[in-house]
Protein backbone atom coordinates (compact mmCIF):
# COMPACT_ATOMS: atom_id res chain seq x y z
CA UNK A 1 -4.95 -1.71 24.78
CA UNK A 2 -1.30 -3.61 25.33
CA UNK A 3 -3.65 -6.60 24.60
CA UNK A 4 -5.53 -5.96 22.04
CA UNK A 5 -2.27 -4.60 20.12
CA UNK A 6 -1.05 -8.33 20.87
CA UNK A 7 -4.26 -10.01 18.87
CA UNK A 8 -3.95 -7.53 16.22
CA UNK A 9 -0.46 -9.03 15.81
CA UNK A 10 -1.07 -12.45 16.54
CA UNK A 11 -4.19 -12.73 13.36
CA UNK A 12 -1.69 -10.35 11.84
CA UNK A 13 0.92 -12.97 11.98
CA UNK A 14 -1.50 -15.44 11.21
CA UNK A 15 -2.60 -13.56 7.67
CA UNK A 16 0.68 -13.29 6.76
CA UNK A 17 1.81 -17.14 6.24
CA UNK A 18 -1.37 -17.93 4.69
CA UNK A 19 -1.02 -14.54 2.41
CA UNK A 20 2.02 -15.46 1.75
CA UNK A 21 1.17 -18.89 0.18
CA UNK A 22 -1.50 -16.92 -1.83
CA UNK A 23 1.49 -14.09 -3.54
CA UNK A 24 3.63 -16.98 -4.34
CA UNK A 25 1.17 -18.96 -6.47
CA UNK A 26 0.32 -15.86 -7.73
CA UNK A 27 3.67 -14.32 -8.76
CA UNK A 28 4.75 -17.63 -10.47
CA UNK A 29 1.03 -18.69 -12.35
CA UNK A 30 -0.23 -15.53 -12.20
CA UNK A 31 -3.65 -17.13 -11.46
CA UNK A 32 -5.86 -15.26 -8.65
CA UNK A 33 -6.85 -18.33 -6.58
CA UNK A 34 -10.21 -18.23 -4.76
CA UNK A 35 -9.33 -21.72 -4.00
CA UNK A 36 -6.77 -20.43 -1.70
CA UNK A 37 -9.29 -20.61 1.96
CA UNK A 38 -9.88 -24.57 1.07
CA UNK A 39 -6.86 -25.05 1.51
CA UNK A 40 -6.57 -23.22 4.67
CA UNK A 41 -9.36 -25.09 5.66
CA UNK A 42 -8.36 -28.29 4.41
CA UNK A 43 -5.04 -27.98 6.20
CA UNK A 44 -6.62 -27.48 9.72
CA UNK A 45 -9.10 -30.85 9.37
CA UNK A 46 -5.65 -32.75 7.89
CA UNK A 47 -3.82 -31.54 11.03
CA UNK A 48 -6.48 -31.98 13.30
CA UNK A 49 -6.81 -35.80 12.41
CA UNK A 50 -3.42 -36.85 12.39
CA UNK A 51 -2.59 -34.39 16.06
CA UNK A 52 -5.48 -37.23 17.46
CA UNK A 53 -2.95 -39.84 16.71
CA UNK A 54 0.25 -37.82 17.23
CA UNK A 55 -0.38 -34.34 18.86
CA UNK A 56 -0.30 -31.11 17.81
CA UNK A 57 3.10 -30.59 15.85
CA UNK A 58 2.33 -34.38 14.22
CA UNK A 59 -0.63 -32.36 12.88
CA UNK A 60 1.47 -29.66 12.18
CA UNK A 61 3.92 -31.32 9.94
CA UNK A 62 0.69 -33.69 8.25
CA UNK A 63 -0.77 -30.77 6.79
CA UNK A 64 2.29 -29.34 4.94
CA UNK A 65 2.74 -32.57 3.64
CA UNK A 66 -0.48 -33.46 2.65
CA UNK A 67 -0.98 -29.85 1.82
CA UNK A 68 1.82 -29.79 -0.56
CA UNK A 69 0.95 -33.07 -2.65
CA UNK A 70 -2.46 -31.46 -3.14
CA UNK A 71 -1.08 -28.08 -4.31
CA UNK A 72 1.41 -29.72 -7.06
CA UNK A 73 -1.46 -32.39 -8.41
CA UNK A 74 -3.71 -28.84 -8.38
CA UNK A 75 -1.13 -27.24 -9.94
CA UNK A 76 -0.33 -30.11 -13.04
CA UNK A 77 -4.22 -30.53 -13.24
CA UNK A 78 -5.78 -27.21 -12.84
CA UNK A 79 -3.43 -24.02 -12.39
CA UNK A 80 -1.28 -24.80 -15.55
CA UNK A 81 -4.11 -24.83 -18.01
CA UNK A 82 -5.59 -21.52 -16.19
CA UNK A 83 -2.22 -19.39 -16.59
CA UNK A 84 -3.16 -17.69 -19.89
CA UNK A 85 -7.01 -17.95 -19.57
CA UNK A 86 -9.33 -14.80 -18.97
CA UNK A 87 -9.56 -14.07 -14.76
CA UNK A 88 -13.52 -14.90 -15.41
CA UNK A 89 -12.48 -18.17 -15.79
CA UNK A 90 -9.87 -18.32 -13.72
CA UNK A 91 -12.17 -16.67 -10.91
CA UNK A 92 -15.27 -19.24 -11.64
CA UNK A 93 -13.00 -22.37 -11.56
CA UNK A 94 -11.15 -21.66 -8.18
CA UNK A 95 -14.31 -20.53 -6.44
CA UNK A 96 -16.05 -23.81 -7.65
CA UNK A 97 -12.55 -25.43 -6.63
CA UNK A 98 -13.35 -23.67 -2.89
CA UNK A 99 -17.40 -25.23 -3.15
CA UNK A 100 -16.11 -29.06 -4.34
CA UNK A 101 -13.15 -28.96 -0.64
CA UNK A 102 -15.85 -27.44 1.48
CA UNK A 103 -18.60 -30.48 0.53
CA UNK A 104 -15.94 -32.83 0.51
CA UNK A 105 -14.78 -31.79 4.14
CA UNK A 106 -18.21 -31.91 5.02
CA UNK A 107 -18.75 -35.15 3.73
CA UNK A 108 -15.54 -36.70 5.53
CA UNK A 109 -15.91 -34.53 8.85
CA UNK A 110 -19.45 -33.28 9.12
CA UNK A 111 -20.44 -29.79 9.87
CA UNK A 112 -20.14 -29.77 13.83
CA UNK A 113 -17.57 -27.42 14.84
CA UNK A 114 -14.30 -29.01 16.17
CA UNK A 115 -11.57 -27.96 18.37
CA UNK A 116 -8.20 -28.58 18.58
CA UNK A 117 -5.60 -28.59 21.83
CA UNK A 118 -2.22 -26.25 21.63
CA UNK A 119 0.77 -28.08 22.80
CA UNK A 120 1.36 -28.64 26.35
CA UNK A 121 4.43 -27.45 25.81
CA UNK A 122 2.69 -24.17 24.89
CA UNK A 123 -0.22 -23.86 27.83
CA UNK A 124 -0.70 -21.47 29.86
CA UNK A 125 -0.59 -17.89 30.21
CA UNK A 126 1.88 -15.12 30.96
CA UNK A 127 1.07 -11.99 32.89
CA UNK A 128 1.44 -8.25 30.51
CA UNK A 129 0.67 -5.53 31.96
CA UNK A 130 -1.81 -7.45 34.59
CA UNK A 131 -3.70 -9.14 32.26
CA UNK A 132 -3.50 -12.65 31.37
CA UNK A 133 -2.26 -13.46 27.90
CA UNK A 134 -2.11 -16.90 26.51
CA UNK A 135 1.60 -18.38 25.94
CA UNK A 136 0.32 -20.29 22.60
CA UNK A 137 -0.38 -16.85 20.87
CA UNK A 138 2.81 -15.32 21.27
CA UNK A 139 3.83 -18.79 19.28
CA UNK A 140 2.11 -17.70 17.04
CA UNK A 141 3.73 -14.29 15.98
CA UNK A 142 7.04 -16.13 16.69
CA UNK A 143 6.23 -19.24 14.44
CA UNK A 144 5.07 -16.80 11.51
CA UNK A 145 8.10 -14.91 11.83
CA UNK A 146 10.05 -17.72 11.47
CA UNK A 147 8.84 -19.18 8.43
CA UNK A 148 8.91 -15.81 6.86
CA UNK A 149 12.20 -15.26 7.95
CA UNK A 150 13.01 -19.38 6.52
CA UNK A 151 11.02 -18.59 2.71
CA UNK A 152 12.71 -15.21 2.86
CA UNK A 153 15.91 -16.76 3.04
CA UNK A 154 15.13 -19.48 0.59
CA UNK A 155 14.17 -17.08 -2.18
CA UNK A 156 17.03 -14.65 -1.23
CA UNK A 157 19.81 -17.22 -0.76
CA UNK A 158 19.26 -20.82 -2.67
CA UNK A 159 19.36 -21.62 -6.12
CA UNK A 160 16.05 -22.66 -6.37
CA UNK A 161 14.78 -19.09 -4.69
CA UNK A 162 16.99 -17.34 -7.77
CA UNK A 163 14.91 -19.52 -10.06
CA UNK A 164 11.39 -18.57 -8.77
CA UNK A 165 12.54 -15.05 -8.57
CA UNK A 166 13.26 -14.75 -12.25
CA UNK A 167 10.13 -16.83 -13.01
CA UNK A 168 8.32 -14.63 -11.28
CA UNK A 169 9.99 -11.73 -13.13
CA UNK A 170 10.20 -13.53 -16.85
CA UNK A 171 9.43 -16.66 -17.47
CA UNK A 172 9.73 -17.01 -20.89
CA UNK A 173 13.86 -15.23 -20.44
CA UNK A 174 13.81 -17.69 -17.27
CA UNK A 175 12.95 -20.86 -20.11
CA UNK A 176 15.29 -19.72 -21.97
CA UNK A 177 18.22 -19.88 -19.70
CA UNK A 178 17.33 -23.35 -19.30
CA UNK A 179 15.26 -23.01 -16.40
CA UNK A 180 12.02 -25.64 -16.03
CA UNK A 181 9.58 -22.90 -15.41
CA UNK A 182 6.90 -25.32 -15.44
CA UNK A 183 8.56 -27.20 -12.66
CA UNK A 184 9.50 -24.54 -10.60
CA UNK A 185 6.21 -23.08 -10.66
CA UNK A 186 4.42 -26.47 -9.37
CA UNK A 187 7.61 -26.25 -6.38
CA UNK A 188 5.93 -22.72 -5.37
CA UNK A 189 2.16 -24.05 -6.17
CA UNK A 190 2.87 -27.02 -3.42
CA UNK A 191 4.79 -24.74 -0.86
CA UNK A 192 2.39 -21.83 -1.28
CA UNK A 193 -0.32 -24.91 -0.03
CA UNK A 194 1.59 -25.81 2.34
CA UNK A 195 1.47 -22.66 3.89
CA UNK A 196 -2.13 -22.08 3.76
CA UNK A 197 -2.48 -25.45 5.63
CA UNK A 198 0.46 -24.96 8.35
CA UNK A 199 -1.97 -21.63 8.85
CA UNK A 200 -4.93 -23.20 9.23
CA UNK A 201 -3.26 -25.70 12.06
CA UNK A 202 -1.60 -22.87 13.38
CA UNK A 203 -4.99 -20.61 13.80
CA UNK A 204 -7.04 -24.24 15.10
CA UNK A 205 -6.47 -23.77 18.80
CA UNK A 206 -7.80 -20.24 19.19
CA UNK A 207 -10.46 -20.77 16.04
CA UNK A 208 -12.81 -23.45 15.53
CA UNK A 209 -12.95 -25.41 13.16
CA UNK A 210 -15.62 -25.68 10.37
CA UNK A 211 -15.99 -26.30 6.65
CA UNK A 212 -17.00 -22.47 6.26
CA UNK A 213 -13.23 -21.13 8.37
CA UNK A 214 -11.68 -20.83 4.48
CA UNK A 215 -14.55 -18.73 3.40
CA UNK A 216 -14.61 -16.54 6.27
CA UNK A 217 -10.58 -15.70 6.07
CA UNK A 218 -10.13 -15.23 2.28
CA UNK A 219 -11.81 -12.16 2.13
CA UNK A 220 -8.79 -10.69 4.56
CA UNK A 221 -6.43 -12.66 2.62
CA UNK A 222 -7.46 -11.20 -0.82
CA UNK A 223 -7.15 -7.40 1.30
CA UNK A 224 -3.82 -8.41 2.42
CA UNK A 225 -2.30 -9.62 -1.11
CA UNK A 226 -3.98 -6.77 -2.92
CA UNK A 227 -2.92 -3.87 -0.23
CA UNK A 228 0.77 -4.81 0.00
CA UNK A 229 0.56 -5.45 -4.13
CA UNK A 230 0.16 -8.32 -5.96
CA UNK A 231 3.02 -10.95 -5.94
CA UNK A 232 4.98 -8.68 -3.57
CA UNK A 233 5.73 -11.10 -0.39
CA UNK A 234 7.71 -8.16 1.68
CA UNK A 235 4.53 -6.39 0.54
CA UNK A 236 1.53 -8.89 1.71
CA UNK A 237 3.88 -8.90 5.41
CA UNK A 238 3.43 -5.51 5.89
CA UNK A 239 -0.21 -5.63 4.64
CA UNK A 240 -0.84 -8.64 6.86
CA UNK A 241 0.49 -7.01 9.94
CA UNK A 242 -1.12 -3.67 9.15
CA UNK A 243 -4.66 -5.29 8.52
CA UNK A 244 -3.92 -7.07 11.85
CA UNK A 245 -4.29 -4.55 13.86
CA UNK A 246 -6.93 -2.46 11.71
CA UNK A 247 -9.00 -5.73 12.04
CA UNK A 248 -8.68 -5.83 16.11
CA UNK A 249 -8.40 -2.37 16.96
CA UNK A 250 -11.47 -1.27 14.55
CA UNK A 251 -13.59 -3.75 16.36
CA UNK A 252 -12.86 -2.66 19.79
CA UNK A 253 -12.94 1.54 18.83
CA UNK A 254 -15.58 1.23 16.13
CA UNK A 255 -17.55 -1.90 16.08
CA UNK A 256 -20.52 -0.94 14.01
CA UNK A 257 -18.34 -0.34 11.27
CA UNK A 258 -15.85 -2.95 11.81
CA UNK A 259 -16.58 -5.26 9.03
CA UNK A 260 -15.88 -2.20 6.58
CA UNK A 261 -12.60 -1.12 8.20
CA UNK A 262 -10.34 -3.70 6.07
CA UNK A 263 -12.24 -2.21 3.06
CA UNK A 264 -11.83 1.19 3.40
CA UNK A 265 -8.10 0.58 4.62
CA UNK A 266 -7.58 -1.22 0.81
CA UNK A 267 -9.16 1.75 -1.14
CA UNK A 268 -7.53 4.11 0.96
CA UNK A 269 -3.94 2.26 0.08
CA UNK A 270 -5.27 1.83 -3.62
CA UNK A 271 -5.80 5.44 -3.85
CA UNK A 272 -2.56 6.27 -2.70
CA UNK A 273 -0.61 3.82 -4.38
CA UNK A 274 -2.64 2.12 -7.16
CA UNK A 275 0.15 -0.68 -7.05
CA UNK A 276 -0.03 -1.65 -3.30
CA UNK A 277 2.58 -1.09 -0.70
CA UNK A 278 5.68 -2.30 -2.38
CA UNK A 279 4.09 -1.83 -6.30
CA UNK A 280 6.65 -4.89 -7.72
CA UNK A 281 6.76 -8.47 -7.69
CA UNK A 282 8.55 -11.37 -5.45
């Protein structure tokens, strides 16, 4: 059970950086991106061709990069014009915006399945409880809490945090004041990518990789960002975490209902709080 408390964690950890790229965009543009897996996706085929040249935190440090040039183009190009439109629209163009990134990784990388190495540095195993439990996933948890720990401390401490917080808040007082809000909110559209495709490098040695991974994690990403409430980042943590182990444990104690667990979990929140776990914004 020590174990399986330990995954929960670890895909806890791993829903929370890439939920927490997802809150941001959405507590500056307001705009529910269904986009948000492609770039998950995208991130881990970025980082898994430049870790063949480089290694694994080459890869690493490719993706936010490329990651974040994406989001601010997307963001100029696409996100600005949807920040007053109806969600219809806004929920038809990001899910075509998910189709056009999963043909065009399929087009680039094929449809095979692909793998990618953890750092030697982080091989091996360490003995809990006499099982074996691999040394790269308790990176993980500890590289997740650290870049929560960094963006907290960026939005809580710098200038540029204060400025996305009262964007977030009011951006038309935030204008105002003198504030670029357009600017600011193409800063969070790039790091909120980036995020989503440090996650996706992160989650590539213990998941494979296919043009169909973004798909198959936004639907626990969506949970996350809608339990904890939307645009809340201390929120989507604890919602990450939480769904973590609901995720895990639900599949070991109840697997025939497993894929409903998360499900249940968000109406049971919902009807408790209609506002999600913290029931504010950033």
């Amino acid at each position: 059970m020590t174990i399986q408390i330990l995954n929960g964690l670890v895909y806890g950890s791993l829903l929370l950086v890439l939920a927490a790229g997802l809150a941001l965009i959405y507590g500056l543009r307001r705009v529910v991106n269904f986009g948000h897996g492609a770039f998950y996706m995208l991130g881990a085929y970025a980082g898994y061709t430049a870790a063949q040249a480089g290694g694994f935190w080459a890869g690493l440090a490719a993706s936010a990069v490329v990651l974040a040039l994406f989001g601010a183009v997307l963001d100029r190009l696409v996100f600005r014009a949807l920040q007053d439109r109806d969600p219809l629209v806004t929920v038809i163009v990001t899910f075509g915006l998910l189709l056009v990134i999963e043909d065009a990784v399929q087009w680039i990388w094929g449809t095979e399945g692909r793998s990618m190495d953890a750092p030697a540095l982080l091989a091996g195993s360490v003995a809990l409880g006499g099982d074996a439990f691999p040394v790269y996933r308790l990176a993980v948890i500890a590289m997740a809490a650290g870049l929560t720990a960094a963006l907290l401390a960026w939005l809580h401490r710098s200038r540029a945090g204060l400025f996305v917080r009262a964007a977030s808040l009011d951006p038309a007082i935030t204008a105002v004041q003198g504030v670029n809000t357009d600017a600011v909110a193409m800063l969070v559209t790039a790091l909120g990518a980036a995020l989503a495709g440090v996650s996706g490098v992160i989650a590539a040695p213990f998941l494979s990789l296919s043009p169909a991974m973004g798909g198959q994690i936004l639907v626990d990403c969506f949970v996350v960002v809608v339990v904890g409430g939307l645009g809340s980042l201390g929120g989507a943590a604890l919602a990450a975490l939480l769904l973590g182990q609901v995720q895990v444990l639900g599949a070991v104690l109840l697997p025939d209902i497993a894929a409903l667990i998360p499900f249940l979990t968000m109406a049971a929140v919902l009807l408790w709080r209609p506002t999600g776990l913290a029931g504010k914004r950033l």
